[in-house]
Protein backbone atom coordinates (compact mmCIF):
# COMPACT_ATOMS: atom_id res chain seq x y z
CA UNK A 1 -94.97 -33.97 241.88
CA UNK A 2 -96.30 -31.87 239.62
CA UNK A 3 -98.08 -28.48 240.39
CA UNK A 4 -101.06 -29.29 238.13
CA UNK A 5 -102.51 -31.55 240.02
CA UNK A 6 -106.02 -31.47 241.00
CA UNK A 7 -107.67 -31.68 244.73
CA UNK A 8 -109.02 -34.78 245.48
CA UNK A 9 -112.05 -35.13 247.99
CA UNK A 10 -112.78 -37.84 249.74
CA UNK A 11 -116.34 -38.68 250.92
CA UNK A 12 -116.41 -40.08 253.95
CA UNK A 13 -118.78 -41.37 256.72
CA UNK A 14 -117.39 -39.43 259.87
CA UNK A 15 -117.26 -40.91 263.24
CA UNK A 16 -117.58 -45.01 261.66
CA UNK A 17 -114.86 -47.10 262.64
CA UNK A 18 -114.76 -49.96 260.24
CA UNK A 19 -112.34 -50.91 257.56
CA UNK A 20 -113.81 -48.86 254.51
CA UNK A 21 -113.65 -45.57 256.24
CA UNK A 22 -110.13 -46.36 257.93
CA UNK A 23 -108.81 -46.93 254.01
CA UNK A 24 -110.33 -43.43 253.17
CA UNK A 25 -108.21 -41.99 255.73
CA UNK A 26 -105.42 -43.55 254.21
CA UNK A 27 -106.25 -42.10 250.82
CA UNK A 28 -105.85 -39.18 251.80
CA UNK A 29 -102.69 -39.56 253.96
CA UNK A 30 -101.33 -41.13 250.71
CA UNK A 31 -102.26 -38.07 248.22
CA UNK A 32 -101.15 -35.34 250.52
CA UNK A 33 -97.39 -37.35 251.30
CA UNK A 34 -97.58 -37.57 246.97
CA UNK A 35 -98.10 -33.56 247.22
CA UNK A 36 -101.69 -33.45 246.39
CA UNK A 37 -104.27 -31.62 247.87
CA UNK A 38 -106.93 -34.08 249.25
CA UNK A 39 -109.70 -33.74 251.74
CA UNK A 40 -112.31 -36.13 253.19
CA UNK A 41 -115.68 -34.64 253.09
CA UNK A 42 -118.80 -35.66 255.09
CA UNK A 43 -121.30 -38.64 253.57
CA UNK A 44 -123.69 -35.96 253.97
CA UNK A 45 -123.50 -32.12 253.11
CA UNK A 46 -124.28 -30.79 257.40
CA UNK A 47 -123.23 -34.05 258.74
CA UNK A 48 -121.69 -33.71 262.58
CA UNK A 49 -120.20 -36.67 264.29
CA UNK A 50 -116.85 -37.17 266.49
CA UNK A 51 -114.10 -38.29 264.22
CA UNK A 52 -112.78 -41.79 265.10
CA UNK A 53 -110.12 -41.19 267.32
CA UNK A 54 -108.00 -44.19 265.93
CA UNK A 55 -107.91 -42.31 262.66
CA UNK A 56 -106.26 -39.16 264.07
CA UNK A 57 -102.88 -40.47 263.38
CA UNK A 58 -103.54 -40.11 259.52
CA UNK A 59 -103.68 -36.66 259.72
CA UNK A 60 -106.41 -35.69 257.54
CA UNK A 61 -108.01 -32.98 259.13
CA UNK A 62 -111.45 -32.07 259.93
CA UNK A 63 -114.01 -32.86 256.90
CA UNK A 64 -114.93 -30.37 254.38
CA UNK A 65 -117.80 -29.76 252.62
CA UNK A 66 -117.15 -30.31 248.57
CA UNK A 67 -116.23 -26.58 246.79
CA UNK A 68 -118.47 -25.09 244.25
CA UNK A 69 -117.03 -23.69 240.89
CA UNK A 70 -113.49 -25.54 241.40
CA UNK A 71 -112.04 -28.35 239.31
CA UNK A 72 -111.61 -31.57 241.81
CA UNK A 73 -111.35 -35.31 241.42
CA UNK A 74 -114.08 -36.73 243.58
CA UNK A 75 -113.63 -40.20 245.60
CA UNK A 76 -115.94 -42.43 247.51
CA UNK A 77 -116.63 -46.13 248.11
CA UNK A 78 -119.09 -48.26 246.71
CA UNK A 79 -121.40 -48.34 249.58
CA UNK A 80 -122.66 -44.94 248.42
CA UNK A 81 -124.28 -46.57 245.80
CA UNK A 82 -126.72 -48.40 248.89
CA UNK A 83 -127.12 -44.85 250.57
CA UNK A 84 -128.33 -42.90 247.48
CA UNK A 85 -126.83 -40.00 245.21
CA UNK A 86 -128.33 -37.02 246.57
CA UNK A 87 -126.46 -33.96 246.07
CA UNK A 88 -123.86 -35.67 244.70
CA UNK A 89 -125.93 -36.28 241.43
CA UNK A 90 -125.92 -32.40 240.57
CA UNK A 91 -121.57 -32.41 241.45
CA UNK A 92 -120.93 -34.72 239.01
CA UNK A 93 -123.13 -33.56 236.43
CA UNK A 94 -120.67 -30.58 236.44
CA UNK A 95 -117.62 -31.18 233.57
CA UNK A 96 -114.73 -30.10 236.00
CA UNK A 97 -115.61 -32.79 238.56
CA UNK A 98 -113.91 -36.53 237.87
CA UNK A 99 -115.87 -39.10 240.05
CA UNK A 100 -114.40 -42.41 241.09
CA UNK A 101 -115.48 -45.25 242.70
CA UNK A 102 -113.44 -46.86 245.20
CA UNK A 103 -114.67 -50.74 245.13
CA UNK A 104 -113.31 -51.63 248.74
CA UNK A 105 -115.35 -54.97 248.76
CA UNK A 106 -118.15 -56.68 246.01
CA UNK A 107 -120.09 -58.81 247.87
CA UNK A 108 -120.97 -56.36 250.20
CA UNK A 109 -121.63 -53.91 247.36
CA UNK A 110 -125.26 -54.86 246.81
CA UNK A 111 -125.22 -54.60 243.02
CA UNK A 112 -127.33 -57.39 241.29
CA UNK A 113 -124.49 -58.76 239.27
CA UNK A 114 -122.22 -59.49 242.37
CA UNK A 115 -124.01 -62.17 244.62
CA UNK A 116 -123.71 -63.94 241.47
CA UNK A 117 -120.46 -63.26 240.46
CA UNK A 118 -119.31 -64.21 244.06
CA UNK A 119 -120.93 -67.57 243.61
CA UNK A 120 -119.12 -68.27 240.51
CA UNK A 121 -115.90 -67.65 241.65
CA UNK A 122 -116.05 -70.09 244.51
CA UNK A 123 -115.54 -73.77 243.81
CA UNK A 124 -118.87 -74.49 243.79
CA UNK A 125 -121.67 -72.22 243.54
CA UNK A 126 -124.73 -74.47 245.23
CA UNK A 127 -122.42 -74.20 248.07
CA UNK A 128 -122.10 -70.64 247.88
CA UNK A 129 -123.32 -68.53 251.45
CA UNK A 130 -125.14 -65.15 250.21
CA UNK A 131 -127.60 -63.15 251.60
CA UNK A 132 -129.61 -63.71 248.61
CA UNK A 133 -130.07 -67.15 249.97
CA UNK A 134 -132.04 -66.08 253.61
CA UNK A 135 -133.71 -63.67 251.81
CA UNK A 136 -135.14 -66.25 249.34
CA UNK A 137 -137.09 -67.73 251.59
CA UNK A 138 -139.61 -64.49 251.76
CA UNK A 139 -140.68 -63.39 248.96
CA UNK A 140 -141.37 -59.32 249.96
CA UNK A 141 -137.74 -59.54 251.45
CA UNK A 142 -136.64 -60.54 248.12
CA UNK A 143 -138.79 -58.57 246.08
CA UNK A 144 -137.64 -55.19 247.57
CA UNK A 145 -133.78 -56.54 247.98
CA UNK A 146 -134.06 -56.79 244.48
CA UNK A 147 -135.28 -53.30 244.09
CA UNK A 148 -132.82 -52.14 245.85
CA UNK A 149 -130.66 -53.64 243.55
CA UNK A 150 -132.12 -52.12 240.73
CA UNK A 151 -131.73 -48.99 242.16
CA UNK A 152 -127.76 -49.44 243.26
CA UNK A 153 -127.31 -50.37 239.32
CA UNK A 154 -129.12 -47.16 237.89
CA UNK A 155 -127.28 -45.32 240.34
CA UNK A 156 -123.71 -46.44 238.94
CA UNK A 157 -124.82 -46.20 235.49
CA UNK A 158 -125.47 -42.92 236.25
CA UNK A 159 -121.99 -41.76 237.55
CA UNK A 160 -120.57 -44.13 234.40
CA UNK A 161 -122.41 -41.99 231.80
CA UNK A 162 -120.74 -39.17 233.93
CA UNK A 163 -117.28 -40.40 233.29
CA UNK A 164 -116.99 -42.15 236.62
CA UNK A 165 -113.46 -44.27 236.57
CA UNK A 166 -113.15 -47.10 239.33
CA UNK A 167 -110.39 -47.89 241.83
CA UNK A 168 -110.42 -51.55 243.41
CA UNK A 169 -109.44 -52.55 246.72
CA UNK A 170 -108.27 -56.38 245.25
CA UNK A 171 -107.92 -58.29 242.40
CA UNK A 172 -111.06 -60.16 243.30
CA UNK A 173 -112.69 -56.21 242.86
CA UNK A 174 -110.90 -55.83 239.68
CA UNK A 175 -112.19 -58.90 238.13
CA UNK A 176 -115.61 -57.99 238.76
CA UNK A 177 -115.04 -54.76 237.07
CA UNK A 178 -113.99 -56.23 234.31
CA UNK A 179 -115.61 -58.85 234.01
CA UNK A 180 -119.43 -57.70 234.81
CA UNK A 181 -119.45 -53.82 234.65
CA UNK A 182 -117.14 -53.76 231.54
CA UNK A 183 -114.67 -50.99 233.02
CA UNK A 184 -111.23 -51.72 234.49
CA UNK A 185 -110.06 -50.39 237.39
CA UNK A 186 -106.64 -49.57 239.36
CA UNK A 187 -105.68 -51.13 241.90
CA UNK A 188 -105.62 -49.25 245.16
CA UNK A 189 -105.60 -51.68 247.94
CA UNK A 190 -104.90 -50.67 252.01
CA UNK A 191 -102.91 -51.29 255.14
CA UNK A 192 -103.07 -52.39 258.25
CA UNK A 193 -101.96 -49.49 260.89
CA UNK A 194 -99.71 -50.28 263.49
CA UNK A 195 -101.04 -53.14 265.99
CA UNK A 196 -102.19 -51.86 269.07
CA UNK A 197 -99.73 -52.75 271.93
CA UNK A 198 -100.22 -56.41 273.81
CA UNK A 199 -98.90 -58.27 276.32
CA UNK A 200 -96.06 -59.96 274.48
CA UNK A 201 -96.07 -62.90 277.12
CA UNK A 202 -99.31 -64.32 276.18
CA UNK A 203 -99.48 -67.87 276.10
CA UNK A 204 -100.62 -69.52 273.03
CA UNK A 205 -103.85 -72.05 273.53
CA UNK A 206 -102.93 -75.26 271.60
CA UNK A 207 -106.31 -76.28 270.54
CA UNK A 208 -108.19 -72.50 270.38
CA UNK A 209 -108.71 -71.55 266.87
CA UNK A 210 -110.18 -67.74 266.22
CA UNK A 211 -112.77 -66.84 263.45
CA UNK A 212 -115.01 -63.98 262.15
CA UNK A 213 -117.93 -64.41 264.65
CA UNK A 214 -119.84 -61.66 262.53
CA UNK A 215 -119.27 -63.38 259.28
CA UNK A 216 -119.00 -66.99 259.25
CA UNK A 217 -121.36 -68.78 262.16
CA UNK A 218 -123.01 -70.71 260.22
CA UNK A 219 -120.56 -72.56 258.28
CA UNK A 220 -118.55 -73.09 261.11
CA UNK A 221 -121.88 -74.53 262.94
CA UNK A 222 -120.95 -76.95 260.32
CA UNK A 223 -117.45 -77.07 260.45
CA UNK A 224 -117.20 -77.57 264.70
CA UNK A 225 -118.82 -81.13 265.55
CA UNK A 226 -116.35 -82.96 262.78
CA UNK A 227 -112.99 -81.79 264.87
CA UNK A 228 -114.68 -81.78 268.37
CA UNK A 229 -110.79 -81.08 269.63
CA UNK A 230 -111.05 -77.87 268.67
CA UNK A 231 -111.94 -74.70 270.96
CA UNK A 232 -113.23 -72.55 268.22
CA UNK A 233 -113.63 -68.55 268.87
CA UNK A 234 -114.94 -65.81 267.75
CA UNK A 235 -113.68 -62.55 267.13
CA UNK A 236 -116.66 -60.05 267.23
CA UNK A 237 -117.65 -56.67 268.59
CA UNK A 238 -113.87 -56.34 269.83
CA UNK A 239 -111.23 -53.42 270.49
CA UNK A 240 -108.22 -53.37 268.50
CA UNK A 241 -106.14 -54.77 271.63
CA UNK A 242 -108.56 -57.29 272.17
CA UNK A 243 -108.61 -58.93 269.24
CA UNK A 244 -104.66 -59.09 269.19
CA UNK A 245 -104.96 -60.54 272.16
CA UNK A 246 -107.04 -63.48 270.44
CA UNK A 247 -105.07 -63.53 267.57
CA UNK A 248 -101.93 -64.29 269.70
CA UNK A 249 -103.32 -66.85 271.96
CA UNK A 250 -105.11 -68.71 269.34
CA UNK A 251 -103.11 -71.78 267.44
CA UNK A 252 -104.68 -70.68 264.84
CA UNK A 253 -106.98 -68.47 262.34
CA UNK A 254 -109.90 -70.15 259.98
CA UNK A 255 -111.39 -67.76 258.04
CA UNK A 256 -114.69 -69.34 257.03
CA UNK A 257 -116.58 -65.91 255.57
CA UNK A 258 -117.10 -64.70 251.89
CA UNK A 259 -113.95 -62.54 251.40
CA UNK A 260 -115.40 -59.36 249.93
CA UNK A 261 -111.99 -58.00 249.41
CA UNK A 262 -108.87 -58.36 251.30
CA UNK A 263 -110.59 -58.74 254.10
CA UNK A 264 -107.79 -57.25 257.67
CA UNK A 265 -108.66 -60.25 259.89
CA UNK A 266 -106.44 -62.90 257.84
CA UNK A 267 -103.87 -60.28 257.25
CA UNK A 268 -104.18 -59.37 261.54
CA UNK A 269 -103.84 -62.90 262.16
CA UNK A 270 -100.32 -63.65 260.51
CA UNK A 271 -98.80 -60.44 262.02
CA UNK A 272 -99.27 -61.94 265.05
CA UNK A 273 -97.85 -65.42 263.97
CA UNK A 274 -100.71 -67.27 264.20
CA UNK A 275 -101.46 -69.29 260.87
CA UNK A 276 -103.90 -69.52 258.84
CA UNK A 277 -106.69 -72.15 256.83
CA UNK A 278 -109.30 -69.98 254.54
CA UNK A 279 -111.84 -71.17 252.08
CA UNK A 280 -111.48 -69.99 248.40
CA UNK A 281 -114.38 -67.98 248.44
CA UNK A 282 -114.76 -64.17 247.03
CA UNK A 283 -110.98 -62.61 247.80
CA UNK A 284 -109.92 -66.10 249.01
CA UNK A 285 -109.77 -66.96 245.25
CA UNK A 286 -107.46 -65.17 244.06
CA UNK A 287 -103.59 -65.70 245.74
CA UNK A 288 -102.47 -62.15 244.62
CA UNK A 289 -104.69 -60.83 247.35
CA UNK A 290 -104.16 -63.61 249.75
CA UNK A 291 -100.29 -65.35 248.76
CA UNK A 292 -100.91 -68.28 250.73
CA UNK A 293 -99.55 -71.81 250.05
CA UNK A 294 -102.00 -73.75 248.30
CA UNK A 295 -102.49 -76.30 251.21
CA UNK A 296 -103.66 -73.56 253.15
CA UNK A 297 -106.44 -72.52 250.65
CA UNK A 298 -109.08 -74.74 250.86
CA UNK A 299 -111.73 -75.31 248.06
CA UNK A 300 -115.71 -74.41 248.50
CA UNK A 301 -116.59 -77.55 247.22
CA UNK A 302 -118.65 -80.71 248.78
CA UNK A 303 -115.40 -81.61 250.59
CA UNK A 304 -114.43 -79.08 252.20
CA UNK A 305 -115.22 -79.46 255.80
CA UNK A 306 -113.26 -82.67 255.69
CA UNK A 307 -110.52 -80.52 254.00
CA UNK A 308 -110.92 -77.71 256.37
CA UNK A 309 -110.50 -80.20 259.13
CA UNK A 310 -108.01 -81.84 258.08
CA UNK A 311 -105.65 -78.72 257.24
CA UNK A 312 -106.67 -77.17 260.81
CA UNK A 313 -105.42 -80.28 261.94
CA UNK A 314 -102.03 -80.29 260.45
CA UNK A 315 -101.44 -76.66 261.42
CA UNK A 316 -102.18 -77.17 265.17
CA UNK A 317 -100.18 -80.07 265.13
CA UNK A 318 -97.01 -78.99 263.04
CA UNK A 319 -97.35 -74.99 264.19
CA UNK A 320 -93.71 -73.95 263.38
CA UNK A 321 -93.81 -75.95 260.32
CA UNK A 322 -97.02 -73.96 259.45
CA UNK A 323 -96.18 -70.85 260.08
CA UNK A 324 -92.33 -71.33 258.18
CA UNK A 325 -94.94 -72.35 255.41
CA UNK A 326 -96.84 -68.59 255.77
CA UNK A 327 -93.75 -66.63 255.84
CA UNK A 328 -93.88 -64.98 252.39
CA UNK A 329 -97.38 -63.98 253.49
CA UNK A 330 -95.96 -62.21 256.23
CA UNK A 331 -93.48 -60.52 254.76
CA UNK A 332 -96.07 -59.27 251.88
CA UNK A 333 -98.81 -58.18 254.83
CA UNK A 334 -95.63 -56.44 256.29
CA UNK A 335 -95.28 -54.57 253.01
CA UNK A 336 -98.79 -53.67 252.65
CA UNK A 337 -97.81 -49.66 253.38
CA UNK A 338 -95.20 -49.57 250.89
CA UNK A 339 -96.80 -51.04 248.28
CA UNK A 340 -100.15 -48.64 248.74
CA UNK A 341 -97.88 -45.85 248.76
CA UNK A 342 -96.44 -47.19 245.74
CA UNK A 343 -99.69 -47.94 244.07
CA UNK A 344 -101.09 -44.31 244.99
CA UNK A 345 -98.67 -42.76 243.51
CA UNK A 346 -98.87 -44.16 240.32
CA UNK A 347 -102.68 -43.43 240.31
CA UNK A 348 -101.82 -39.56 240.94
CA UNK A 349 -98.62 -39.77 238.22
CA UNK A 350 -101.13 -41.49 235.50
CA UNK A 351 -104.92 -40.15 236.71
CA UNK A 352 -104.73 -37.16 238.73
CA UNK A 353 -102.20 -34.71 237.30
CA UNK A 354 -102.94 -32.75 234.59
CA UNK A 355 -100.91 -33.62 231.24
């Protein structure tokens, strides 16, 4: 590792335990095993909240507030753009501060050009589940979700005209940098830390089939009266155990939601043997962010409840054969660490040290 290496701050939001937030921890675990000097740093300059205890095992450190006069490379995730630039706008005005942007999801991003870009990539777009669709319906809703909008894209213009360079948590976040904000980016994905311990004996439910109860009711209000069989559940507002718990009595995982990026709950699910059947929507796309057999992968077209159903079906009644099917998946969420370690430090060997 070479001494010439610049610090790298992370910003932050302190004290949220979510999966953006979790993968800036990791960042910065990541740069300082590479050698580098890297901090998080509070979402706001006096911000005080009690760190996630979860995250203590990363061994970042207390946040610190961003150094004036020094040279730095300066991280944070595209949900900044929704909160505003505030101070930050006078940092990276400043010609010895790098910005990047860390696209951990799109969909969730808010910019104008990805509702649409999600839609595209699906199957079919009429079919497509966005938020600009329930906010259609009222028209000063829409009008200031669109200002907003507006707002999000001025905001990353700005940091572009500033030199801003872009990470991406998946391919599908990759893509859209190419292809709509005319930038690449490199890919920094994430991991999944270790899963928290569960009774090992628990009994798997032949006919109970788990799903993102935050993200995905509605289609699967759909999806539940044509295989009536089926004890669908929902994993929502859950601890860590808890969910594993689900996960490994359920036959099964259907993952039903818009795949901003490469989303943990499909990637939780196989590490506790239970298979999976996901729509190709956002993430769910592309198979170098989920390598599942193509059986598995079902289209958002006009069929696919009747595909859905009928691949749920085969899994809960061939679950051995499915899960034989879903071992290379396994194997690659099992190498998750390694290969963001990998991918890290090739960011720092070709971005963050000094030629």
């Amino acid at each position: 590792m070479s001494p010439k290496a610049l610090p790298v701050y992370v910003i932050c939001p302190i004290g949220l335990r979510t999966g953006g937030p979790e993968a800036l921890h990791q960042l910065v675990a990541a740069l300082r095993a590479e050698g580098v000097e890297a901090y998080l740093t509070p979402l706001y300059p006096l911000q005080e909240a009690e760190p996630v205890s979860e995250y203590e095992s990363y061994l970042c450190g207390p946040a610190v507030p961003l150094p004036d006069g020094d040279s730095f490379h300066l991280v944070f995730a595209e949900f900044q753009l929704q909160l505003g630039l505030g101070h930050l706008r006078k940092v990276v005005r400043r010609r010895n501060v790098f910005p990047w942007v860390w696209w951990l999801s799109v969909d969730n991003s808010r910019h104008p050009a990805a509702s649409a870009y999600s839609q595209r990539m699906a199957s079919r777009p009429s079919l497509s589940y966005s938020t600009s669709r329930s906010l259609s319906s009222n028209p000063v809703i829409s009008l200031r979700s669109k200002f907003e909008s507006r707002k999000i894209d001025l905001r990353l213009r700005y940091l572009q005209r500033h030199g801003a360079r872009f990470l991406a948590q998946s391919v599908y976040s990759s893509r859209f940098c190419a292809d709509e904000l005319g930038q690449s980016a490199t890919l920094v994905t994430d991991y999944l830390r270790e899963a928290p311990l569960a009774d090992q004996r628990e009994v798997r439910r032949p006919t109970q089939v788990a799903f993102n109860g935050r993200k995905a009711r509605e289609l699967m209000e759909q999806l539940a009266p044509f295989v009536p069989e089926i004890a669908f559940t929902p994993i929502e507002g859950m601890t860590g155990i808890e969910v594993t718990k689900k996960l490994r009595r359920s036959a099964a995982y259907v993952e039903l939601g818009p795949l901003p990026g490469r989303d943990r709950l499909p990637r939780e699910a196989i590490r506790q043997n239970t298979p999976i059947v996901m729509l190709k929507r956002g993430a769910g796309v592309f198979f170098d962010d989920f390598p599942l057999p193509e059986i598995y992968r079902v289209a958002f077209d006009e069929n696919w409840i009747a595909d859905t159903s009928a691949a749920l079906r085969r899994v809960l009644a061939e679950p051995e054969r499915a899960l034989e099917d879903q071992r290379s998946f396994l194997d690659w969420v099992l190498s998750d660490h390694v290969r963001f370690r990998s991918e890290v430090a090739k960011w720092v060997a070709e971005d963050i040290t000094i030629a």
